[in-house]
Protein backbone atom coordinates (compact mmCIF):
# COMPACT_ATOMS: atom_id res chain seq x y z
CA UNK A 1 0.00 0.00 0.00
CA UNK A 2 1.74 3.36 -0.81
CA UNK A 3 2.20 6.09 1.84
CA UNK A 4 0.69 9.24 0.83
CA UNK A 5 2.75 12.22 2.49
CA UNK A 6 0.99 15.68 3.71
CA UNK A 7 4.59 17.23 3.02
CA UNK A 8 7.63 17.08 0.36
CA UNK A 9 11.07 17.75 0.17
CA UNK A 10 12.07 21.57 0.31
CA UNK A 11 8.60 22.38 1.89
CA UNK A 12 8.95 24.72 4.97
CA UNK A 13 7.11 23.39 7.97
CA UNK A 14 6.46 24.36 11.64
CA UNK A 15 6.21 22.08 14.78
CA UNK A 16 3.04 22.27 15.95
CA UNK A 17 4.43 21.14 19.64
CA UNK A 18 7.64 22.65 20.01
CA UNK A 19 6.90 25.95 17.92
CA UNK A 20 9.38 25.79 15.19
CA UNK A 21 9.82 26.49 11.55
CA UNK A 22 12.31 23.93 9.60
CA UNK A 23 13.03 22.61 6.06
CA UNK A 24 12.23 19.13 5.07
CA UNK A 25 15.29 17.10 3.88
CA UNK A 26 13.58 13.49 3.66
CA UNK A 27 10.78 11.38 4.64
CA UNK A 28 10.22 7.97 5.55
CA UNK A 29 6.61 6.30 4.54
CA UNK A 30 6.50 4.75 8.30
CA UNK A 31 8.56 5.03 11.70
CA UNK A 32 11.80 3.96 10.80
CA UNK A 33 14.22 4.80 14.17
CA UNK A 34 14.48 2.23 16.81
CA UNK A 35 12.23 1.35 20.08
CA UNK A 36 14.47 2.84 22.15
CA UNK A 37 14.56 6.18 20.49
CA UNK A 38 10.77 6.17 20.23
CA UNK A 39 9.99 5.19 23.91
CA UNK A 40 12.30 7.82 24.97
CA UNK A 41 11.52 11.04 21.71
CA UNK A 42 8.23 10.41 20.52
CA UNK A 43 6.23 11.53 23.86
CA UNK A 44 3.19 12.15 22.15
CA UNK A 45 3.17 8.16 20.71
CA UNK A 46 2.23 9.61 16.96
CA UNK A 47 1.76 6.73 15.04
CA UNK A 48 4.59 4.91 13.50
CA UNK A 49 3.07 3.76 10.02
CA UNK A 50 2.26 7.13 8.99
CA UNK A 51 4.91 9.48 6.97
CA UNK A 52 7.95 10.95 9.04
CA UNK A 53 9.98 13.44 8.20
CA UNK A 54 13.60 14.65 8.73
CA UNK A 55 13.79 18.09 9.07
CA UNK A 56 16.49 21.31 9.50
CA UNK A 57 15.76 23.46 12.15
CA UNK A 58 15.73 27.25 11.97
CA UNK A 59 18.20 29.02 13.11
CA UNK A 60 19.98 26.07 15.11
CA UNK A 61 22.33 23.22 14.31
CA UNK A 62 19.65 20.50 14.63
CA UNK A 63 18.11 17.84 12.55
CA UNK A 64 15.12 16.79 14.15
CA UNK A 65 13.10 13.63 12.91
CA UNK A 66 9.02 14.07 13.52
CA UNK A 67 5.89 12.56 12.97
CA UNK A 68 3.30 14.33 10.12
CA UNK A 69 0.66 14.75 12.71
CA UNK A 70 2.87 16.82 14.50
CA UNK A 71 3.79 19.32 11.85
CA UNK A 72 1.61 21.47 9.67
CA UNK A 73 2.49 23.54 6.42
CA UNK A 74 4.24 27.18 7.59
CA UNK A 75 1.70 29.76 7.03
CA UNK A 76 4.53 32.57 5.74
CA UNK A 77 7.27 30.07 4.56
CA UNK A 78 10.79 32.22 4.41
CA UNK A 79 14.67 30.82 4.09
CA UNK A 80 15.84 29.33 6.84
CA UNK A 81 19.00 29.44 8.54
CA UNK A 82 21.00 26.10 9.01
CA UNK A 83 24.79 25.65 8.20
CA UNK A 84 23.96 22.45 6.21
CA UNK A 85 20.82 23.93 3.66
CA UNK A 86 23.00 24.24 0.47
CA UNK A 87 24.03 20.54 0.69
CA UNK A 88 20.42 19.99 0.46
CA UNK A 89 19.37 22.42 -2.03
CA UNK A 90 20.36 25.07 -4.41
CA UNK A 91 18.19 27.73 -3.76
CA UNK A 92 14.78 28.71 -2.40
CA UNK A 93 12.19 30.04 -4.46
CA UNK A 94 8.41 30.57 -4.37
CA UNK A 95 8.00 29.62 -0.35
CA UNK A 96 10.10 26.52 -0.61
CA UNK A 97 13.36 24.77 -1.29
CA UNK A 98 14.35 23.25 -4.85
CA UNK A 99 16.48 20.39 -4.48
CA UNK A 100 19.86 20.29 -6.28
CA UNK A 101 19.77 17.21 -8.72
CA UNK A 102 23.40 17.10 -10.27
């Protein structure tokens, strides 16, 4: 059965529980970290075979890893500021990222 995902690559989102904007840099159809990780992150208990996504925080260092039902699309999408977004993609454009294919 395929996974249809709320959210794509180079989409800005923000974290509907920990108030933050971020870039999305992949996705996983279903839960893919391990037990321990999601007994001790995933507080909430989103579901695991729903789309997760890894994502570049704004204006921090972090790549955070977070369940669609905790994100939502970000209502003013703008660049964001992470020291590893151009070895993701090569520019932003229209509210989003484009993803460098070469």
């Amino acid at each position: 059965m395929d996974t249809i995902c709320k959210f794509s690559i180079g989409q800005i989102i923000h974290h509907l529980l920990f108030d933050y904007s971020g870039v999305i840099i992949d996705i996983d159809a279903n839960f893919q970290g391990t037990e321990r990780w999601y007994r001790e992150m995933a507080k909430s208990s989103p579901p695991r075979d729903k789309p997760w996504y890894h994502v570049l925080v704004d204006q921090s260092n972090s790549v955070t890893y977070v369940a669609e039902r905790n994100l939502e699309k970000e209502p003013f999408p703008k660049p964001i500021i992470h020291p590893l977004i151009n070895q993701f993609f090569k520019g932003f454009e229209n509210g989003s990222y484009m993803v460098d294919l070469s």
